[in-house]
C-alpha atoms as a PDB file:
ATOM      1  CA  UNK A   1       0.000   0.000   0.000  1.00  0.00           C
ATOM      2  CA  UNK A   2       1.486   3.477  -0.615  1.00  0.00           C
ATOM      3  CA  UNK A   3       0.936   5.870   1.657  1.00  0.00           C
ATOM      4  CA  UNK A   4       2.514   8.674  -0.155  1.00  0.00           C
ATOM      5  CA  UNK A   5       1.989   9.350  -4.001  1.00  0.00           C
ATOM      6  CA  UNK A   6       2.937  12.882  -5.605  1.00  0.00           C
ATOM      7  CA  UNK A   7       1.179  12.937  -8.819  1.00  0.00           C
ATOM      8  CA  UNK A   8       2.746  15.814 -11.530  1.00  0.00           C
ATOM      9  CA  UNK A   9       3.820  18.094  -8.648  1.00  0.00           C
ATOM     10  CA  UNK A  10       5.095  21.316 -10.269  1.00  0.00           C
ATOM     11  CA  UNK A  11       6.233  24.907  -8.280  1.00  0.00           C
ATOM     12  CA  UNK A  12       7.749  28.089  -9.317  1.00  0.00           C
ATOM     13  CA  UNK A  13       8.878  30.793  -6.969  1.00  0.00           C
ATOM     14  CA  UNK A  14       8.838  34.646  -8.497  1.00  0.00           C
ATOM     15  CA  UNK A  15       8.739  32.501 -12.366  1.00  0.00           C
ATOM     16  CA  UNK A  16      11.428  30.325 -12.084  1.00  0.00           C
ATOM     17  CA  UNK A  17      10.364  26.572 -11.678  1.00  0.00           C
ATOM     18  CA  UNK A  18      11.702  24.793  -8.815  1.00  0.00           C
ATOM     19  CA  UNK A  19      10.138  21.523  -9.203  1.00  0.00           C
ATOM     20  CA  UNK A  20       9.279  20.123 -12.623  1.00  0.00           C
ATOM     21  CA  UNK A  21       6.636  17.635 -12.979  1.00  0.00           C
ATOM     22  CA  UNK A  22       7.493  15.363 -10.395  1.00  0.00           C
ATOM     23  CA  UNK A  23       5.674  11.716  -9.590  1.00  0.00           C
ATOM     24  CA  UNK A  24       6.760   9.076  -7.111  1.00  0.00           C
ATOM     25  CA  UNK A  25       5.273   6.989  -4.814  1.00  0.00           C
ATOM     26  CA  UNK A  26       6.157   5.782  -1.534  1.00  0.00           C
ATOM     27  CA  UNK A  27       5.003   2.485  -0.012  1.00  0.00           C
ATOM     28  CA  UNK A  28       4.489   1.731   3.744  1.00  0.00           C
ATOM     29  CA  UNK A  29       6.924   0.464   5.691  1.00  0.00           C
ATOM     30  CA  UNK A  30       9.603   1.865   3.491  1.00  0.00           C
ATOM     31  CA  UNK A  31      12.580   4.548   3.518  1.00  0.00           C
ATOM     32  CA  UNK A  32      12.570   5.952  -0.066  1.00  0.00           C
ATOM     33  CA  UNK A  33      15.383   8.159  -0.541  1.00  0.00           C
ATOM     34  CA  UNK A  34      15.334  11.471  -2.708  1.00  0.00           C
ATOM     35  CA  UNK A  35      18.979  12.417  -3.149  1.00  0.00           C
ATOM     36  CA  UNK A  36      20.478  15.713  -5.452  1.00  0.00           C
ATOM     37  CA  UNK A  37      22.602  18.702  -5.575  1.00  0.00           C
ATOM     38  CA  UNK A  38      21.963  21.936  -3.558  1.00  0.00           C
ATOM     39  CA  UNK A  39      18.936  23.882  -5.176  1.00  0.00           C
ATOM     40  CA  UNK A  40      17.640  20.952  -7.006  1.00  0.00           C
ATOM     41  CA  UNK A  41      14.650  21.256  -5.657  1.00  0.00           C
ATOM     42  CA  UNK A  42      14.758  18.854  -2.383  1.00  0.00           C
ATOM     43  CA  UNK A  43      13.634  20.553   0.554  1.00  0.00           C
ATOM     44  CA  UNK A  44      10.993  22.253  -1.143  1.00  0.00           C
ATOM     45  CA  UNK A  45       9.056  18.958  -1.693  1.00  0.00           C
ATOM     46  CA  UNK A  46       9.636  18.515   1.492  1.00  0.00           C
ATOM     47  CA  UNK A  47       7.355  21.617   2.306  1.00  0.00           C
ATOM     48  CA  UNK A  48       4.937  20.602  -0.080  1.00  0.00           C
ATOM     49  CA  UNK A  49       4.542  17.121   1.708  1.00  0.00           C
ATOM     50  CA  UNK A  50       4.007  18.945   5.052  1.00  0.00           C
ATOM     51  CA  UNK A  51       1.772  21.240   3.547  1.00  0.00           C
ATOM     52  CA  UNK A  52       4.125  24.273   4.686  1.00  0.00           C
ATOM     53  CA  UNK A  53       4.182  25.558   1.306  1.00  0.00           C
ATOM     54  CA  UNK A  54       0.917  25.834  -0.719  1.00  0.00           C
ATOM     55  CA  UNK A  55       0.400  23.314  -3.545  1.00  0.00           C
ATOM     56  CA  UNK A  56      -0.762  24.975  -6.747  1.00  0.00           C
ATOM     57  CA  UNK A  57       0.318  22.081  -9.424  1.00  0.00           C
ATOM     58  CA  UNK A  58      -0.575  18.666  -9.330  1.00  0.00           C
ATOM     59  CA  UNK A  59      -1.472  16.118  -6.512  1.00  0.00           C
ATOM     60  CA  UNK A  60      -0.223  15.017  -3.075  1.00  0.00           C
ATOM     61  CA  UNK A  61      -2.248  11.642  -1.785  1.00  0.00           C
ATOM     62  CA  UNK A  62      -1.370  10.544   2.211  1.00  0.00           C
ATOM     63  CA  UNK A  63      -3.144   7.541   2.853  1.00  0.00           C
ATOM     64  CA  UNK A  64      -5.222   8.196  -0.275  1.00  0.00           C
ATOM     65  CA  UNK A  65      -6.530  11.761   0.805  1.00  0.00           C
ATOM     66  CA  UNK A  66      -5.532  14.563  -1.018  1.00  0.00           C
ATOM     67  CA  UNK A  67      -3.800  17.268   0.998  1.00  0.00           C
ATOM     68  CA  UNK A  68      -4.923  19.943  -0.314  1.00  0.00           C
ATOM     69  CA  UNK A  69      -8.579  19.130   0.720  1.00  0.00           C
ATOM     70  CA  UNK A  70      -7.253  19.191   4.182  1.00  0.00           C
ATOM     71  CA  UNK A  71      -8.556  22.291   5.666  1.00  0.00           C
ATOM     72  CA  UNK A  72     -10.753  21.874   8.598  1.00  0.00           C
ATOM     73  CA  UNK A  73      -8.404  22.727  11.712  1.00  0.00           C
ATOM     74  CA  UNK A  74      -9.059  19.181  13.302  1.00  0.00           C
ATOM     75  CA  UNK A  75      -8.483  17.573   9.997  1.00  0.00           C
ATOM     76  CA  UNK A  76      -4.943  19.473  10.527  1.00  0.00           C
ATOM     77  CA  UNK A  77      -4.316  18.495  13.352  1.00  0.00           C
ATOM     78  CA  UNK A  78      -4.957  14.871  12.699  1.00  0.00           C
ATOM     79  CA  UNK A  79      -2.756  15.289   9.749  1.00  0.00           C
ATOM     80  CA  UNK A  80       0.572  16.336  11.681  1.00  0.00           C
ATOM     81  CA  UNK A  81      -0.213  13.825  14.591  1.00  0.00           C
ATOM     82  CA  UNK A  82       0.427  11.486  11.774  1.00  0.00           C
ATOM     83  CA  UNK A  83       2.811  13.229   8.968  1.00  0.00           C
ATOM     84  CA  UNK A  84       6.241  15.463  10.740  1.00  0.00           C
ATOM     85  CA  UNK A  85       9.576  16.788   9.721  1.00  0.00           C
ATOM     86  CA  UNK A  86      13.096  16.276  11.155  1.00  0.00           C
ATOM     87  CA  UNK A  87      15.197  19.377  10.092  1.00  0.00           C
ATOM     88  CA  UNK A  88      18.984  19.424   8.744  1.00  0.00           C
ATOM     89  CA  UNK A  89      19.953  22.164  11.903  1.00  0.00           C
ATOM     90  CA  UNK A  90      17.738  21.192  14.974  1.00  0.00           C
ATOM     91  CA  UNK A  91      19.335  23.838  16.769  1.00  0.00           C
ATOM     92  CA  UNK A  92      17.555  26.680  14.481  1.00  0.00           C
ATOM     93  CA  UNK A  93      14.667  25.060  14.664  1.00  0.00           C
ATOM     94  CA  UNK A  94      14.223  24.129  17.847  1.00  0.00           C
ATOM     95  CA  UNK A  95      13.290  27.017  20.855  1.00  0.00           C
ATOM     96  CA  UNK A  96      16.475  27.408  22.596  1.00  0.00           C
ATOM     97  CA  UNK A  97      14.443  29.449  25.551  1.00  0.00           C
ATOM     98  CA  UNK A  98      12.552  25.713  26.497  1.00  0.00           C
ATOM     99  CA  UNK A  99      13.828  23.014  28.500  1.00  0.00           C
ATOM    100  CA  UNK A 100      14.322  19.425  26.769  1.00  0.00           C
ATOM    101  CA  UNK A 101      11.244  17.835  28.540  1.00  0.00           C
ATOM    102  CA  UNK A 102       9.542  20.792  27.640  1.00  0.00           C
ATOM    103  CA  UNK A 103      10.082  21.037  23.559  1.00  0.00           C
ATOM    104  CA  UNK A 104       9.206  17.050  23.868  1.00  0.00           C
ATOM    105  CA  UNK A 105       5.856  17.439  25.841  1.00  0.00           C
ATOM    106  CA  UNK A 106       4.742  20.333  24.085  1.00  0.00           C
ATOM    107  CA  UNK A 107       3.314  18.558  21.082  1.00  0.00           C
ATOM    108  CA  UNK A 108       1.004  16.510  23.504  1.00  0.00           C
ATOM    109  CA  UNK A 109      -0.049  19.198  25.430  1.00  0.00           C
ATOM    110  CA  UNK A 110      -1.040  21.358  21.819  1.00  0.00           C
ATOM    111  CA  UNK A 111      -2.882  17.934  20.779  1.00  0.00           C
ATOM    112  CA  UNK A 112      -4.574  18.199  24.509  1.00  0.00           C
ATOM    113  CA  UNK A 113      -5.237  13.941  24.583  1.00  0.00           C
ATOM    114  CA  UNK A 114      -3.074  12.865  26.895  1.00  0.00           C
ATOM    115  CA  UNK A 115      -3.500  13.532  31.002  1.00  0.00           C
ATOM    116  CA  UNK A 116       0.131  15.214  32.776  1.00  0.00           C
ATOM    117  CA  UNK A 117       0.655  11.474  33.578  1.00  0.00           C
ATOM    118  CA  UNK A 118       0.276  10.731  30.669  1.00  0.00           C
ATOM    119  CA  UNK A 119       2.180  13.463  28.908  1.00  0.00           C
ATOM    120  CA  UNK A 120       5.511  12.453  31.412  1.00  0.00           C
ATOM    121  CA  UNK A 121       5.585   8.744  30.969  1.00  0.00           C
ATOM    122  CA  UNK A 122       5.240   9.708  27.191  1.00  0.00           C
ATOM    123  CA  UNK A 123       8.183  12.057  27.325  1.00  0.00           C
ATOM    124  CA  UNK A 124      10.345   9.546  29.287  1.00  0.00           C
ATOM    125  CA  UNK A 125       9.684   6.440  26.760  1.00  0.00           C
ATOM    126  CA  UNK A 126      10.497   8.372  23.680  1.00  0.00           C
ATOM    127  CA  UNK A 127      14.101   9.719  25.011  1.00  0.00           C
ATOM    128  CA  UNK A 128      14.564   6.438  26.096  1.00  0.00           C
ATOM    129  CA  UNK A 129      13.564   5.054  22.985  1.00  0.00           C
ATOM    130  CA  UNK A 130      15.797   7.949  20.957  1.00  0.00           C
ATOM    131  CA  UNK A 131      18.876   7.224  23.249  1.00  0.00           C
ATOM    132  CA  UNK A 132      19.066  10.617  25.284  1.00  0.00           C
ATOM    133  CA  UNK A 133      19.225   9.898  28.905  1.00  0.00           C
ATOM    134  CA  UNK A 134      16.450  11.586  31.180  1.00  0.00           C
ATOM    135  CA  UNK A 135      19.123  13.442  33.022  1.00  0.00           C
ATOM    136  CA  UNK A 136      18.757  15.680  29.728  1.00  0.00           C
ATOM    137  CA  UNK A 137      15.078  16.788  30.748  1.00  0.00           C
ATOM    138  CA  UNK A 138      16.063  20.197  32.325  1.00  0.00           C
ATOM    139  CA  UNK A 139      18.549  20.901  29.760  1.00  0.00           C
ATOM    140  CA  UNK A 140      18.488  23.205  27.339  1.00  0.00           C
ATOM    141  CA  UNK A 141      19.144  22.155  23.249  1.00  0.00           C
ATOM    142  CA  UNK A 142      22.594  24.526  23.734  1.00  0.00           C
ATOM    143  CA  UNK A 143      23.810  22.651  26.519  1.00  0.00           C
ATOM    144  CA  UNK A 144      23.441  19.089  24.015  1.00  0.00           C
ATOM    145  CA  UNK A 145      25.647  17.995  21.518  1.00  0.00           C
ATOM    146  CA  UNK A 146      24.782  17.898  17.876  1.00  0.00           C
ATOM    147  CA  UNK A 147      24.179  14.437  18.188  1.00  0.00           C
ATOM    148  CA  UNK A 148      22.116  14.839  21.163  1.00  0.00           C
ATOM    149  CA  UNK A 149      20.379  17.837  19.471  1.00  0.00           C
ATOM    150  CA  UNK A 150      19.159  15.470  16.462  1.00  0.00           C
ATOM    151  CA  UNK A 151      17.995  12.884  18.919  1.00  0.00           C
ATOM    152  CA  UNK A 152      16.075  15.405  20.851  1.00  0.00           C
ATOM    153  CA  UNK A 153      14.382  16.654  16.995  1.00  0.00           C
ATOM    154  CA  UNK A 154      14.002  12.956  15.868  1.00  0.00           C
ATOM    155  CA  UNK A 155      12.054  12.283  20.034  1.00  0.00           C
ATOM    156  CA  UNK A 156       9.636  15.480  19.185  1.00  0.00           C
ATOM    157  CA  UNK A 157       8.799  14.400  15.495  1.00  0.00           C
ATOM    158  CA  UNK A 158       7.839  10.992  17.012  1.00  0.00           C
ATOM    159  CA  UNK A 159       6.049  12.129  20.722  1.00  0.00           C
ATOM    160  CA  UNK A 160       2.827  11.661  18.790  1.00  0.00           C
ATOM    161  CA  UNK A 161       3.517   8.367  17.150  1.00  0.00           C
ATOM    162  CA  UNK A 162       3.216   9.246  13.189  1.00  0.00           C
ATOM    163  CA  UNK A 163       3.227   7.186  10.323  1.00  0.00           C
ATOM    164  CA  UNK A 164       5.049   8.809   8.061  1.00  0.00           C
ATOM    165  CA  UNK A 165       8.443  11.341   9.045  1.00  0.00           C
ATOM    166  CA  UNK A 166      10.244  13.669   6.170  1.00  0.00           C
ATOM    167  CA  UNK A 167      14.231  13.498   7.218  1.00  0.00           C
ATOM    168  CA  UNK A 168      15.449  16.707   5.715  1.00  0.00           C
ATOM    169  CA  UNK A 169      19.005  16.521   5.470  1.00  0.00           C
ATOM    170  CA  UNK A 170      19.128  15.215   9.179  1.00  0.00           C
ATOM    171  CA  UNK A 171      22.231  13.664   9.543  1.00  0.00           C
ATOM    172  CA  UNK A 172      24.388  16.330   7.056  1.00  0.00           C
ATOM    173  CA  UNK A 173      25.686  18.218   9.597  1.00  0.00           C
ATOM    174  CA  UNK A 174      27.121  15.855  12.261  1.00  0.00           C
ATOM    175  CA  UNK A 175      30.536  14.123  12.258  1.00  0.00           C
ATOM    176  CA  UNK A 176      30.655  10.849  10.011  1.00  0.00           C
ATOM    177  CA  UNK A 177      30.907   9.101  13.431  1.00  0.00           C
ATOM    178  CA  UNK A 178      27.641  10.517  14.962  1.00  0.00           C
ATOM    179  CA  UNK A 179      25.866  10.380  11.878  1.00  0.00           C
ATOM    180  CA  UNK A 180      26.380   6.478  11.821  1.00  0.00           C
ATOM    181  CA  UNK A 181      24.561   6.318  15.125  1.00  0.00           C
ATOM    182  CA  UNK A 182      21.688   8.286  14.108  1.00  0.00           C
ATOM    183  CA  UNK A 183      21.483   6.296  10.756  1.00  0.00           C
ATOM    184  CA  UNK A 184      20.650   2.955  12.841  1.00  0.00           C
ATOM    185  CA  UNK A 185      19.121   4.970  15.805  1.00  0.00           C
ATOM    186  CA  UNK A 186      16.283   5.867  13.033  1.00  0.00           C
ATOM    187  CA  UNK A 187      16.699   1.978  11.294  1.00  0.00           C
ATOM    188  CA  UNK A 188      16.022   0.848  14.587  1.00  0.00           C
ATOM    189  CA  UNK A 189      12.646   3.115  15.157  1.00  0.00           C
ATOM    190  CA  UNK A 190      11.307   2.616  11.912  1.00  0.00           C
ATOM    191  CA  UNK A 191      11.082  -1.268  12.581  1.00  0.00           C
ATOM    192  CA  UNK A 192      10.093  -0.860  16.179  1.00  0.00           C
ATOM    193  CA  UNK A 193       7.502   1.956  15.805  1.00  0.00           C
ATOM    194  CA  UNK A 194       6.318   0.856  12.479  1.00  0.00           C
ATOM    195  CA  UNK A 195       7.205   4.214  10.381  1.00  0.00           C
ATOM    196  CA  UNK A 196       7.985   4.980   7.074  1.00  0.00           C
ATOM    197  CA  UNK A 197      10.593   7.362   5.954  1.00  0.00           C
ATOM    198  CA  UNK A 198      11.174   9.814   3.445  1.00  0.00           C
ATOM    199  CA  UNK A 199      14.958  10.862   3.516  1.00  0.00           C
ATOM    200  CA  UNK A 200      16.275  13.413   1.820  1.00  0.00           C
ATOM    201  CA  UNK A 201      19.869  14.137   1.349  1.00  0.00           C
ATOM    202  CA  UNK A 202      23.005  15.351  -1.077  1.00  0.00           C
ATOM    203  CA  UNK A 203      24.863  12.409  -0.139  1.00  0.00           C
ATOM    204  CA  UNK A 204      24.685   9.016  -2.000  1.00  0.00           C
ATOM    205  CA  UNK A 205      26.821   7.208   0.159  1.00  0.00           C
ATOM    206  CA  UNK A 206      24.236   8.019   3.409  1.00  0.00           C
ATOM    207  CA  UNK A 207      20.683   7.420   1.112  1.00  0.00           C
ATOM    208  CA  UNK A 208      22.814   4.124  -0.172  1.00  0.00           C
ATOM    209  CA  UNK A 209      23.095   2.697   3.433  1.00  0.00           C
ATOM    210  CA  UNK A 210      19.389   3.665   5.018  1.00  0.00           C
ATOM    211  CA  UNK A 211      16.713   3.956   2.130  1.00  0.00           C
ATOM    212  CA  UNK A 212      15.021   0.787   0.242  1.00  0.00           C
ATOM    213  CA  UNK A 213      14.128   2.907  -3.127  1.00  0.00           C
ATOM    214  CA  UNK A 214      16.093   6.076  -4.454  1.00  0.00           C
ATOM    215  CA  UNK A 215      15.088   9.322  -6.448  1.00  0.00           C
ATOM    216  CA  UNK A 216      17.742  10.906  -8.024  1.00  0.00           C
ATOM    217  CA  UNK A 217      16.765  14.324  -8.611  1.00  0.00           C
ATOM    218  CA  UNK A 218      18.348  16.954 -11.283  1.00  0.00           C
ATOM    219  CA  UNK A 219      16.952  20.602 -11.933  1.00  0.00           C
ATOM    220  CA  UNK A 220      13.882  20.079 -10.373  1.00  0.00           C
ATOM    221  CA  UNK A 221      13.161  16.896 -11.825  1.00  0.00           C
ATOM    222  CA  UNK A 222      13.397  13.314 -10.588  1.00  0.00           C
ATOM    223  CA  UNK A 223      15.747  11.656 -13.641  1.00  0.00           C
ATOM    224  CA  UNK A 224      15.690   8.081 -11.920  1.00  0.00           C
ATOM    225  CA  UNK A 225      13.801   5.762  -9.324  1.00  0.00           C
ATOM    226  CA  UNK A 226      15.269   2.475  -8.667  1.00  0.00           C
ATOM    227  CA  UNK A 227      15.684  -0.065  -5.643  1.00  0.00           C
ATOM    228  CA  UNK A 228      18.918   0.908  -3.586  1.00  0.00           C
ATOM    229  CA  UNK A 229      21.255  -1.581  -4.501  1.00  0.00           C
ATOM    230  CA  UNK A 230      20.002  -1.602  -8.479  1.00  0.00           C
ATOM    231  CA  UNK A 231      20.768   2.433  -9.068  1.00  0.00           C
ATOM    232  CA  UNK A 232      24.698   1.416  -7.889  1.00  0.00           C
ATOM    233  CA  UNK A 233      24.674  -1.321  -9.835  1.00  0.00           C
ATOM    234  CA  UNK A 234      22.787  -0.008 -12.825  1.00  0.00           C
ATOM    235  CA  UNK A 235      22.066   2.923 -13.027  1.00  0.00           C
ATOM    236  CA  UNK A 236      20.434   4.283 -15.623  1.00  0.00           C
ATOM    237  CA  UNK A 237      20.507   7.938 -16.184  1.00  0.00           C
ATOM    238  CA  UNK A 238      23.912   9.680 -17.629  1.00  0.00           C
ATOM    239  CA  UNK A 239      23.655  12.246 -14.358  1.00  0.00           C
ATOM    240  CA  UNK A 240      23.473   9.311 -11.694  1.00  0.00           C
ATOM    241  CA  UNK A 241      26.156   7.812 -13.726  1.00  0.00           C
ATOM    242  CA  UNK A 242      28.260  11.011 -13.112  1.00  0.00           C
ATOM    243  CA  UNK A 243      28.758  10.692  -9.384  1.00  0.00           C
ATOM    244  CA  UNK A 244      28.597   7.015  -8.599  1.00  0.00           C
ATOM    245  CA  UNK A 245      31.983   6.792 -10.879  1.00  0.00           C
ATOM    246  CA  UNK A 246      33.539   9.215  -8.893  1.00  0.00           C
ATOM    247  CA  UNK A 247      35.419   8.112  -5.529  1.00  0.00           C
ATOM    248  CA  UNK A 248      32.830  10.327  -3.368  1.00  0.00           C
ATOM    249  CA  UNK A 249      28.812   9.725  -3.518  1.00  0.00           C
ATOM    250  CA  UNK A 250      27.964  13.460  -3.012  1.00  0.00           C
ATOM    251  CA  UNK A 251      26.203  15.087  -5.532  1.00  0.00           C
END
């Protein structure tokens, strides 16, 4: 079952086209990659998908529902209880006047289900689940590492228990070391919490090791969707080509 599909998704900003009639689907359960240069177009799909950026052209299905009929403000709300984002810089977007336990519990508290008990014993199983010790409650995102910042993003996109999580660049700015830990910190939740991915990145070599399918994207346009191990086999497009024959996968 797919539980994305983008159907001839177009945008321009101020007449210059960003994103050029693009269609891809992605299927429960799975990571599907979407990997390209800097101003290819990446991060504002991402906005589309979250509806943070207004859809003029074409059609974005989540769970079959297109998301542009999705106005009603409980229909929202029910809409990012199930769809959220984990940003490139956590520390930019995260509110560095709030405590750790705070920024986590908030989301609960806006979505107003969930008693105080409730709300804590939330809070506590989701660092523990993200690997950032409880001692980190009072904190504030400053005082953590950039590892620990990421973990702390990756524990508020997932507080609700979504389905479906955009990665934007998540792991790009952290030390090859840390960013191997958050790669199978987020293998790990996706099996465990039953999530599928969409992860979006300039680097081939990180999409290679985490994502099941992989959009190659060029100039607003996705040139090539294969399974992960076919597009470094085979792949098929003279761009793709390009940067797998070169000793770095960074396009």
């Amino acid at each position: 079952m797919n539980i994305i599909e983008v159907k001839n998704v177009s945008f321009s900003y101020n007449e210059i086209m960003i994103l050029d009639n693009i269609n891809f689907n992605i299927k429960e359960g799975e990571t599907f990659g979407i990997v390209g240069n800097s101003g290819c177009g990446k991060s504002t799909l991402a906005l589309l998908l979250l509806k943070l950026l207004k859809l003029k052209e074409g059609t974005i299905l989540f769970e079959n529902n297109d998301i542009k009929l999705i106005k009603k403000k409980n229909d929202i709300k029910n809409f990012y209880r199930n769809v959220q984002i984990v940003f490139q810089d956590p520390y930019s977007s995260l509110d560095s006047k709030k405590t750790v336990g705070y920024l986590i519990e908030e989301p609960l508290v806006i979505h107003k289900n969930y008693s105080k008990n409730k709300r804590n014993k939330k809070v506590d199983n989701i660092m523990n689940l993200v690997g950032l010790d409880k001692k980190y409650k009072d904190n504030y995102p400053h005082q953590l590492s950039g590892g620990l910042r990421q973990r702390l993003a990756i524990a508020i996109a997932l507080v609700l228990n979504p389905k479906f999580v955009v990665l934007d660049e998540c792991v790009s700015a952290l030390d090859i070391s840390i960013q191997a830990g958050i790669l199978n910190l987020l293998n790990d939740l996706k099996l465990k919490l039953n999530l599928t991915f969409l992860f979006i990145s300039h680097d081939l070599n990180v999409v290679g090791y985490i994502c099941d399918r992989i959009g190659v994207m060029n100039k607003g346009k996705i040139i090539e969707i294969q399974e992960t191990e076919k597009l470094f086999e085979n792949p098929k497009d003279d761009f793709t080509k390009k940067f797998l024959n070169n000793d770095y996968y960074e396009l």
